[in-house]
C-alpha atoms as a PDB file:
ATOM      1  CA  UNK A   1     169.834 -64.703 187.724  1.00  0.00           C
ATOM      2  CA  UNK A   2     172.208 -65.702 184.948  1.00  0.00           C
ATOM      3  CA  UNK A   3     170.263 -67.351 182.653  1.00  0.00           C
ATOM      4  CA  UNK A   4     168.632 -63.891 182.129  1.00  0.00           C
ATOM      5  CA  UNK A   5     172.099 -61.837 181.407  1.00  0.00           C
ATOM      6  CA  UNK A   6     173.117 -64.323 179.130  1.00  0.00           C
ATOM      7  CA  UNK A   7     169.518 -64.748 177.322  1.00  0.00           C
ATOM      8  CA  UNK A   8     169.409 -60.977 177.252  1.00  0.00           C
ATOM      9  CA  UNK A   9     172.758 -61.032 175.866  1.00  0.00           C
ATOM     10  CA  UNK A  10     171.960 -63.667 172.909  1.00  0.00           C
ATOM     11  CA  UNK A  11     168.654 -61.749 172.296  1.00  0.00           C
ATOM     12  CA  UNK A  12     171.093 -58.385 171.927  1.00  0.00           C
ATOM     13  CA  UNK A  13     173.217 -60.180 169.406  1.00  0.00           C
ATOM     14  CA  UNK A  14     170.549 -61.187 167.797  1.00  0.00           C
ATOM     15  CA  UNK A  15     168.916 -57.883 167.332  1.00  0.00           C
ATOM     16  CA  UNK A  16     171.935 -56.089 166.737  1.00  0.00           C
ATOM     17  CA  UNK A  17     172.980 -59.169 163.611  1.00  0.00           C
ATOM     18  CA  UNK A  18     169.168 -59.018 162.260  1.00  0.00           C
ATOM     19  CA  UNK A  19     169.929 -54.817 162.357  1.00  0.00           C
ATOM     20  CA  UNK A  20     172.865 -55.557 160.363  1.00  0.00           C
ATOM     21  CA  UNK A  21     171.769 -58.109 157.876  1.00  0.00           C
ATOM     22  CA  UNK A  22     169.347 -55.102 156.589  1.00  0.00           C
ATOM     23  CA  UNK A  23     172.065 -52.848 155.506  1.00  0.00           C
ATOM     24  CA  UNK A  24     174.047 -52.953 152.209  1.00  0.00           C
ATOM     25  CA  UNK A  25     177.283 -52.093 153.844  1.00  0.00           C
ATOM     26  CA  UNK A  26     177.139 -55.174 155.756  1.00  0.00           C
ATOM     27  CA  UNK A  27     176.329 -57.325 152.911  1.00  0.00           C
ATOM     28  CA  UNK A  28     179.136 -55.528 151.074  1.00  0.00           C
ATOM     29  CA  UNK A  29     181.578 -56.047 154.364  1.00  0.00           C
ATOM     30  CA  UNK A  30     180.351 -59.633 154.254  1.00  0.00           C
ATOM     31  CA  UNK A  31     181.199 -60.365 150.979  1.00  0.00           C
ATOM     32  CA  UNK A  32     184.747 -59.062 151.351  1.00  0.00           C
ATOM     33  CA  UNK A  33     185.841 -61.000 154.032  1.00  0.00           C
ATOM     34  CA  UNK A  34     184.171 -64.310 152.293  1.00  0.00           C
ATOM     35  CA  UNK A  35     186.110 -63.916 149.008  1.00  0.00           C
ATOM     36  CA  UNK A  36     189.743 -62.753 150.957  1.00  0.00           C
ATOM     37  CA  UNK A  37     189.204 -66.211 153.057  1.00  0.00           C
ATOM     38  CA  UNK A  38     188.591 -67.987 149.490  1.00  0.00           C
ATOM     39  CA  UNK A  39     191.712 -66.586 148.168  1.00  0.00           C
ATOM     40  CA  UNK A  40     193.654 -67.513 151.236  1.00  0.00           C
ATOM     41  CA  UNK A  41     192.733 -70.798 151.146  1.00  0.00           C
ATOM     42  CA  UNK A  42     193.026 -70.971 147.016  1.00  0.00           C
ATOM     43  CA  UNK A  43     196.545 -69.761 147.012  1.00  0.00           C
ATOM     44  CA  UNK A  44     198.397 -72.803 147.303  1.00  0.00           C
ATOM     45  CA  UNK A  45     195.787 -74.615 145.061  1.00  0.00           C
ATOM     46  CA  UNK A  46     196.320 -71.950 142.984  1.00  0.00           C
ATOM     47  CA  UNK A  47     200.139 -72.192 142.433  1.00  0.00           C
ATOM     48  CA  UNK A  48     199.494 -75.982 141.664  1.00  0.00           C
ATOM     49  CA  UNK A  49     197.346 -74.596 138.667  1.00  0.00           C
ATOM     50  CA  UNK A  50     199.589 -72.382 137.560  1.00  0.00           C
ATOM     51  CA  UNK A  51     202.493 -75.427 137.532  1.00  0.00           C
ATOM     52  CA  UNK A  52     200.036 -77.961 135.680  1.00  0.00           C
ATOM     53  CA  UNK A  53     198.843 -75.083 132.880  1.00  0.00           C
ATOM     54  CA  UNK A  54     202.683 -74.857 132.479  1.00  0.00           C
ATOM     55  CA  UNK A  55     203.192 -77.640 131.804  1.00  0.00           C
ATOM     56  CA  UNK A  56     200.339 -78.164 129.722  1.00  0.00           C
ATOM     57  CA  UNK A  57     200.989 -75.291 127.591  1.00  0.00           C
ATOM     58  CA  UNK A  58     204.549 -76.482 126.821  1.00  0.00           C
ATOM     59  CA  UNK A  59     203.257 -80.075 125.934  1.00  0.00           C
ATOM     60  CA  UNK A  60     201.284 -78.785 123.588  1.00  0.00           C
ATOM     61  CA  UNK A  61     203.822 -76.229 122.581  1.00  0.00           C
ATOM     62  CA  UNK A  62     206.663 -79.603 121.747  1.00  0.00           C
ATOM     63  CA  UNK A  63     204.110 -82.052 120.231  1.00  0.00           C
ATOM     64  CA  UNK A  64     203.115 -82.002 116.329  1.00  0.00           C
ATOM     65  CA  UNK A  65     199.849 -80.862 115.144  1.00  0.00           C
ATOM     66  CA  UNK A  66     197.891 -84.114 114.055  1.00  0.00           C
ATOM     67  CA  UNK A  67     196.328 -83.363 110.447  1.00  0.00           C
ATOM     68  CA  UNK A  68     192.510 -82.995 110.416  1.00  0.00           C
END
């Protein structure tokens, strides 16, 4: 008796995610929540960037142009 609640259940999902996957808010939804997890995990990356382009920029900022 259980194992057909809980495959009627997975079929439900299943339907109801296949229903989903066929609208444009959902892709639109989807593709929100991908890029704010991206930038959550970027951040700190992010902040090491921003130290090593400083650093960078005033390297090249101090040293002499070499003549072409």
């Amino acid at each position: 008796m259980a194992e057909i609640s809980i495959t009627t259940t997975i079929n439900y999902i299943i339907d109801w995610l296949q229903l989903r996957l066929k609208e444009r808010t959902s892709w639109d939804g989807l593709t929100i929540i991908v890029i704010s997890i991206l930038a959550l995990i970027a951040s700190p990356l992010i902040k090491y960037a921003a130290w090593v382009g400083l650093g960078y920029g005033a390297w090249t900022l101090w040293r002499k142009d070499k003549p072409l």
